[in-house]
PDB file of N, CA and C in Angstrom:
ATOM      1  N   UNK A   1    -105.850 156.872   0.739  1.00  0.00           N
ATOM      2  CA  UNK A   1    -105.515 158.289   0.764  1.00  0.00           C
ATOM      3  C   UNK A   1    -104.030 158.445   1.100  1.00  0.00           C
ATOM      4  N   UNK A   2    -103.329 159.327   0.260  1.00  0.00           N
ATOM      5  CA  UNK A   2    -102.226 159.566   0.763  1.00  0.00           C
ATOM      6  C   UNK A   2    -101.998 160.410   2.333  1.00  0.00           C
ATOM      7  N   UNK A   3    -101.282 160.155   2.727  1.00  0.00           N
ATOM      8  CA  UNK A   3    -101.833 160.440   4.592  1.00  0.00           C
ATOM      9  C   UNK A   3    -100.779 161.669   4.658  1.00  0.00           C
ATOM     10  N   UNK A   4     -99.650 161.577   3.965  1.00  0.00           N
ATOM     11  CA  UNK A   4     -98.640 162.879   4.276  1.00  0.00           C
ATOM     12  C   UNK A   4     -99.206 164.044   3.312  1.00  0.00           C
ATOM     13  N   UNK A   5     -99.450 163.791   2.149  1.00  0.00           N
ATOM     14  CA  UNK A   5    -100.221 165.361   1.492  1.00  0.00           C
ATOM     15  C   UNK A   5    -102.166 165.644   1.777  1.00  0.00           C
ATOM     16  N   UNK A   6    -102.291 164.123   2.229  1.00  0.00           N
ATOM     17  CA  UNK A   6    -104.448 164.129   2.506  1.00  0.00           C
ATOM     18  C   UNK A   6    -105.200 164.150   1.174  1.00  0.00           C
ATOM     19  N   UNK A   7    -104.166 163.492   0.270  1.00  0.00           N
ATOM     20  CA  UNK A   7    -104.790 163.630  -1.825  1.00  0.00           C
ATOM     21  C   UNK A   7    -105.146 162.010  -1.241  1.00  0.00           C
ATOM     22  N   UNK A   8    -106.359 161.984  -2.297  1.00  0.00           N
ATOM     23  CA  UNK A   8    -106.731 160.629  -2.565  1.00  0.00           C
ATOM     24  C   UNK A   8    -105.470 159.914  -3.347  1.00  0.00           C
ATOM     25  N   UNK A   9    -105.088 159.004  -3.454  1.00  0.00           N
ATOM     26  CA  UNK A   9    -103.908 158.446  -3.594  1.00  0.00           C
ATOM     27  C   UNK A   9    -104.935 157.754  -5.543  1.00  0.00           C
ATOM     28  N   UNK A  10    -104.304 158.095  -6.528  1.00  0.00           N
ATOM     29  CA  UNK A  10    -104.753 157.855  -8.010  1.00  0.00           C
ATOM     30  C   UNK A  10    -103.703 157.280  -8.317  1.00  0.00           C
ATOM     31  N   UNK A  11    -104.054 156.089  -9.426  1.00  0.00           N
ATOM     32  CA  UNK A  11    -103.554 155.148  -9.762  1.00  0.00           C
ATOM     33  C   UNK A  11    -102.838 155.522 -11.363  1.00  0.00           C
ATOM     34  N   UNK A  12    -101.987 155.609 -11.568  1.00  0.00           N
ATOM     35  CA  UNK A  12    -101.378 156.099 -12.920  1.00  0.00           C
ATOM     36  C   UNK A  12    -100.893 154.823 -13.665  1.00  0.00           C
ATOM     37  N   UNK A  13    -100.450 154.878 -14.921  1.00  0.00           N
ATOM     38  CA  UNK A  13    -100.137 153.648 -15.596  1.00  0.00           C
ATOM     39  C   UNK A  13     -98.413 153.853 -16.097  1.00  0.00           C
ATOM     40  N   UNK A  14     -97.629 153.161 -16.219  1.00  0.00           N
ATOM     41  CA  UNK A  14     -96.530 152.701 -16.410  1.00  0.00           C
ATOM     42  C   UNK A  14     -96.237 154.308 -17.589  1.00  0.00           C
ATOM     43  N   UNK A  15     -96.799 154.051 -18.653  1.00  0.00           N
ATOM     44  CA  UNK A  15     -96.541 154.654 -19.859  1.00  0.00           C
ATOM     45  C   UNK A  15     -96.845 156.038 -19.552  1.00  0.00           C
ATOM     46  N   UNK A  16     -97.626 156.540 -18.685  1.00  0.00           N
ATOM     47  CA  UNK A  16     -97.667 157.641 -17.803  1.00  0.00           C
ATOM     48  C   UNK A  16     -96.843 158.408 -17.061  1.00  0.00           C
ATOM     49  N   UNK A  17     -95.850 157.429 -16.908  1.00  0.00           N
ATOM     50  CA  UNK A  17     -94.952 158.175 -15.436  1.00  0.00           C
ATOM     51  C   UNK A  17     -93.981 158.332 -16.514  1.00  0.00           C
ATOM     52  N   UNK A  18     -93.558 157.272 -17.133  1.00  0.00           N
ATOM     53  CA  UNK A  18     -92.256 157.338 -18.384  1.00  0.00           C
ATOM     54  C   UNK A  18     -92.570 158.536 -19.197  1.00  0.00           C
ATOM     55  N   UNK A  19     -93.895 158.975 -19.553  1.00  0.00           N
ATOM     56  CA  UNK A  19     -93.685 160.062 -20.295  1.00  0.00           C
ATOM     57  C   UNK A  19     -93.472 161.489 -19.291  1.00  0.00           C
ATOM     58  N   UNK A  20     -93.967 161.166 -18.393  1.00  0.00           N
ATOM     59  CA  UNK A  20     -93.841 162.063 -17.188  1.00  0.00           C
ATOM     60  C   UNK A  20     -92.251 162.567 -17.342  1.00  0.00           C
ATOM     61  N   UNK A  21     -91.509 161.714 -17.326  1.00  0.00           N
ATOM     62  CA  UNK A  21     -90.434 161.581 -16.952  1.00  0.00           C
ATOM     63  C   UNK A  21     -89.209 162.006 -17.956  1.00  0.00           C
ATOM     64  N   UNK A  22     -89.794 161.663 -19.172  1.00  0.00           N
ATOM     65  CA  UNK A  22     -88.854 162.219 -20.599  1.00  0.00           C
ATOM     66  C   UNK A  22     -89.711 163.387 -20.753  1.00  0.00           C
ATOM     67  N   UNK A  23     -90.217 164.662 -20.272  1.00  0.00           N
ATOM     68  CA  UNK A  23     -91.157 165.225 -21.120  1.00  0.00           C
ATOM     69  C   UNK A  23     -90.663 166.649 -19.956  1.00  0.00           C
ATOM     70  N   UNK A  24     -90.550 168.081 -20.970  1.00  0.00           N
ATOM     71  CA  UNK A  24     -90.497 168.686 -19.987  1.00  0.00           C
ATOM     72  C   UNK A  24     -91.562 169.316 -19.049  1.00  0.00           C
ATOM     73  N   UNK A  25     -91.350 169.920 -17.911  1.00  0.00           N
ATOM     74  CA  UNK A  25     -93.041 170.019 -17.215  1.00  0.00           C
ATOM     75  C   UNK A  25     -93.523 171.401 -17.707  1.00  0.00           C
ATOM     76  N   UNK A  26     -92.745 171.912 -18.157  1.00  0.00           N
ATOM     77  CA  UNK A  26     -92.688 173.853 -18.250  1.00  0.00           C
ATOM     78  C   UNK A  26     -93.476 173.603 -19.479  1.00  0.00           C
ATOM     79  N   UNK A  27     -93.116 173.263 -20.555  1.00  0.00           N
ATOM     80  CA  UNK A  27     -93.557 173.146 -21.545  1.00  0.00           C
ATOM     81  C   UNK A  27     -93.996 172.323 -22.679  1.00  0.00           C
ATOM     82  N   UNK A  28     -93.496 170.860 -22.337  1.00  0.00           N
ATOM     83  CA  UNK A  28     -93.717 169.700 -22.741  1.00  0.00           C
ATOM     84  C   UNK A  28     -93.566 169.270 -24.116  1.00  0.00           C
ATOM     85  N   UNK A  29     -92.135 169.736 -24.266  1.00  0.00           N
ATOM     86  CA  UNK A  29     -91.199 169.392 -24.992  1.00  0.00           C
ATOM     87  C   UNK A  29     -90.398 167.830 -24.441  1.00  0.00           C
ATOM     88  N   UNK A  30     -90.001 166.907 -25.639  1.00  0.00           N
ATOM     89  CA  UNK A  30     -89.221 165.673 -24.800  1.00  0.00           C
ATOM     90  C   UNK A  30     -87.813 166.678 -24.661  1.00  0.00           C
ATOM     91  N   UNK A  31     -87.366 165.996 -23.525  1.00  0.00           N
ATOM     92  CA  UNK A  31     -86.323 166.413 -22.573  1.00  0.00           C
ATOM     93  C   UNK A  31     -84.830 165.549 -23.690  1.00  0.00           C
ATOM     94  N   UNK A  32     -83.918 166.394 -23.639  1.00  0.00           N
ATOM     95  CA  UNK A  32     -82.564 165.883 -24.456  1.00  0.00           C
ATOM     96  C   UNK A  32     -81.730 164.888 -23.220  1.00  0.00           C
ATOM     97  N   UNK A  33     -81.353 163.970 -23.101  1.00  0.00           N
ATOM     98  CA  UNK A  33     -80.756 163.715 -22.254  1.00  0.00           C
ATOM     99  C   UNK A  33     -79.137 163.327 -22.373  1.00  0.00           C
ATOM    100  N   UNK A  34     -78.265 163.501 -21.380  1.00  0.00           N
ATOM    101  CA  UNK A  34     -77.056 163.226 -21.246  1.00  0.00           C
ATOM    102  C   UNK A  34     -76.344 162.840 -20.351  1.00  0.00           C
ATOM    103  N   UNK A  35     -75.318 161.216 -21.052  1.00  0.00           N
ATOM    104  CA  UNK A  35     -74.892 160.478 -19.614  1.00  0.00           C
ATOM    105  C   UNK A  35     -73.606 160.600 -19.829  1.00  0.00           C
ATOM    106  N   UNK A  36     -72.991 160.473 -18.834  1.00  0.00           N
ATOM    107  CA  UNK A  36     -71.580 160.539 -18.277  1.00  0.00           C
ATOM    108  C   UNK A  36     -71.110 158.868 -17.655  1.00  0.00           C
ATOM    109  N   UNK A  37     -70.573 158.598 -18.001  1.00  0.00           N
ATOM    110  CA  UNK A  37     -69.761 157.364 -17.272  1.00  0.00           C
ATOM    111  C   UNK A  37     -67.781 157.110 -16.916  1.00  0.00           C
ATOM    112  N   UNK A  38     -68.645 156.914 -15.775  1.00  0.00           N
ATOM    113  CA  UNK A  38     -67.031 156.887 -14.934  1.00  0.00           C
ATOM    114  C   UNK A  38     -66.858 155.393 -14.312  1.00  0.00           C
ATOM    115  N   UNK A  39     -66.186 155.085 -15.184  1.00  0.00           N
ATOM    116  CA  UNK A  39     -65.883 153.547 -14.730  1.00  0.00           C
ATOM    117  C   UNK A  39     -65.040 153.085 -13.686  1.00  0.00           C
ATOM    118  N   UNK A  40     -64.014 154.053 -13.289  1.00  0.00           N
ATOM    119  CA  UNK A  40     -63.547 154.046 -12.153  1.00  0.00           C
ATOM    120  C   UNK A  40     -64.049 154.008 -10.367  1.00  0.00           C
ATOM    121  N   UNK A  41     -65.154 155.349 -10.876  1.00  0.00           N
ATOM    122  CA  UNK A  41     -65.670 155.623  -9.667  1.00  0.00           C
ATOM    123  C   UNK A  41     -67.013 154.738  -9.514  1.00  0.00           C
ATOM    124  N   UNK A  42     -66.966 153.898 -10.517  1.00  0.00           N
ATOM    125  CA  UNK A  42     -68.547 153.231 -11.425  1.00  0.00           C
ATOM    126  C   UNK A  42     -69.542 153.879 -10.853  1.00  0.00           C
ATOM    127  N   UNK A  43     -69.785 154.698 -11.399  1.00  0.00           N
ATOM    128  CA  UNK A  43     -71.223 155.560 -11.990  1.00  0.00           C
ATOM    129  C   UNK A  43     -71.421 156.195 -13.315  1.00  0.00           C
ATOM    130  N   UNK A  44     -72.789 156.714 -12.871  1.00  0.00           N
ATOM    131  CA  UNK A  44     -72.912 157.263 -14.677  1.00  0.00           C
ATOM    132  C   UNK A  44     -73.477 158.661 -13.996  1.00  0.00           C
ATOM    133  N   UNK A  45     -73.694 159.690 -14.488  1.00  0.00           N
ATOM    134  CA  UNK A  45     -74.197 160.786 -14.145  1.00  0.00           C
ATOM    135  C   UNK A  45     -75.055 160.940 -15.573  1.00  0.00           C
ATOM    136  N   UNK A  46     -76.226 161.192 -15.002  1.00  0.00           N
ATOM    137  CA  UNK A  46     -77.292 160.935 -16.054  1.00  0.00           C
ATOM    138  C   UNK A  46     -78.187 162.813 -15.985  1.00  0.00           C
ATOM    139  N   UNK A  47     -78.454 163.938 -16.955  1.00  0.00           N
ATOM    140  CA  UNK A  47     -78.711 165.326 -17.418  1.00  0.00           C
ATOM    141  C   UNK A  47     -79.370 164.848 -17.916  1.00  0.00           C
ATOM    142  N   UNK A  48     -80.207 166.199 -17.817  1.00  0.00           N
ATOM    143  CA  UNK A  48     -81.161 166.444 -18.905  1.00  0.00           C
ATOM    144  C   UNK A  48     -81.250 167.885 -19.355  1.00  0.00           C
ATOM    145  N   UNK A  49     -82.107 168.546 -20.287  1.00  0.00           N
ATOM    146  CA  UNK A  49     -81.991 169.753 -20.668  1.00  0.00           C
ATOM    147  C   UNK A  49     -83.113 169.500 -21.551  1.00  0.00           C
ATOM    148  N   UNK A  50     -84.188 170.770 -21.512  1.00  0.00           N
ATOM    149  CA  UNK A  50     -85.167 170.932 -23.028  1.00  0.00           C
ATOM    150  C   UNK A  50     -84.594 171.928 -23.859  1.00  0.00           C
ATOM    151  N   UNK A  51     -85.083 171.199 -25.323  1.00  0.00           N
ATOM    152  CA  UNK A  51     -84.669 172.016 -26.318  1.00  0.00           C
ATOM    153  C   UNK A  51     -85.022 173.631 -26.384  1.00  0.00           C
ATOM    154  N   UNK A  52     -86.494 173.280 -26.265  1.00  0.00           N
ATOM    155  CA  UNK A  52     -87.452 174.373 -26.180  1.00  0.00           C
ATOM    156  C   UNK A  52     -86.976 175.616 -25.643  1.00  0.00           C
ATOM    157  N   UNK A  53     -86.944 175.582 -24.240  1.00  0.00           N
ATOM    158  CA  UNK A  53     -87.014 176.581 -23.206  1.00  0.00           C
ATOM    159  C   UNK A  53     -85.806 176.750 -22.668  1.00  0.00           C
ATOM    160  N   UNK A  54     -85.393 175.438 -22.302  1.00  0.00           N
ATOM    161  CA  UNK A  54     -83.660 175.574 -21.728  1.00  0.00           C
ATOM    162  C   UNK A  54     -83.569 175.431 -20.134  1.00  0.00           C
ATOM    163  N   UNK A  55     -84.762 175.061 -19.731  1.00  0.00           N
ATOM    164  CA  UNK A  55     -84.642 174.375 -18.646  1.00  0.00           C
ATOM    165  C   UNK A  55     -84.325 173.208 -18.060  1.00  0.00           C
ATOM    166  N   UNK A  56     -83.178 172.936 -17.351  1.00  0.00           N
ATOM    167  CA  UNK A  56     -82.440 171.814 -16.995  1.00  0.00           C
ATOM    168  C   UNK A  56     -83.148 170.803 -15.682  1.00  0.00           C
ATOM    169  N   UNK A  57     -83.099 169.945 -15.310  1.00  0.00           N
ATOM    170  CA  UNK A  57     -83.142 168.783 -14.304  1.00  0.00           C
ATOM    171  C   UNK A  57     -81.880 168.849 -13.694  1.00  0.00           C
ATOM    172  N   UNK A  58     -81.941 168.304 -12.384  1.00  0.00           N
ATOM    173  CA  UNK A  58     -80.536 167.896 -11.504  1.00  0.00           C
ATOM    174  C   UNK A  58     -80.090 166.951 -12.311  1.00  0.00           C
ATOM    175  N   UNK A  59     -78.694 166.825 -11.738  1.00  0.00           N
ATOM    176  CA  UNK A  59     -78.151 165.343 -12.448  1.00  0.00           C
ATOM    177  C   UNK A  59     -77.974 164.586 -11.269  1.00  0.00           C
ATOM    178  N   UNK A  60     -78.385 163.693 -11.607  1.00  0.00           N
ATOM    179  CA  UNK A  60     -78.517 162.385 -10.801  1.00  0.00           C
ATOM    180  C   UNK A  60     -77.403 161.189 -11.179  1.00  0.00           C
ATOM    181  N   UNK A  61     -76.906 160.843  -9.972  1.00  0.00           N
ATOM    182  CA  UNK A  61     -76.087 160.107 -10.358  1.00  0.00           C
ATOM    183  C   UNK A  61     -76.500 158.476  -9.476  1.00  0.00           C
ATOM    184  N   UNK A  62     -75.987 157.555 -10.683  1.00  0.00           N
ATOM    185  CA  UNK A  62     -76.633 156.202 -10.218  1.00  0.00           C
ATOM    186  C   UNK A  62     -75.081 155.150 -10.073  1.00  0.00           C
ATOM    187  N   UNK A  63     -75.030 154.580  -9.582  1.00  0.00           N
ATOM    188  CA  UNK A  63     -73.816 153.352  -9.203  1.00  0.00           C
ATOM    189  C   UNK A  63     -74.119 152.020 -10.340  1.00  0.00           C
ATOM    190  N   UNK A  64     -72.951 152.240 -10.705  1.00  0.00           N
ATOM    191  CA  UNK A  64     -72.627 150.961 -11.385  1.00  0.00           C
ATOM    192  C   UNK A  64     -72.574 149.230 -10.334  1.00  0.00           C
ATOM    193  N   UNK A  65     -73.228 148.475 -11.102  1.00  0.00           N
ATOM    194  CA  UNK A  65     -73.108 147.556 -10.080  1.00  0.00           C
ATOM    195  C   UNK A  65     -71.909 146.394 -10.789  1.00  0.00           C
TER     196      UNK A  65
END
């Protein structure tokens, strides 16, 4: 059981979360995505946006290693 929300804790599959993840939740359209790279500061700043509706995601930014 998950102990911080009290949900039985369910087991999802790989190809599940990935679509989770490209897909929008509002309407479930795949999500457009867009990266940024800064080689200086090495990162990439990684957007998203649906076509559909026009609802955006944070941008997340990840470190170059």
């Amino acid at each position: 059981m998950d102990l911080q929300k009290g949900l039985p804790v369910t087991h999802i599959s790989h190809d599940e979360v990935v679509k989770a993840m490209c897909t929008c939740s509002l309407c479930g359209t795949p999500l457009k995505f867009h990266h940024v790279t800064d080689f200086k500061a090495k990162q990439v700043q990684e957007a998203a946006q649906c076509p559909a509706c026009g609802i955006k995601t944070k941008v997340n930014v990840f470190d170059l290693q």
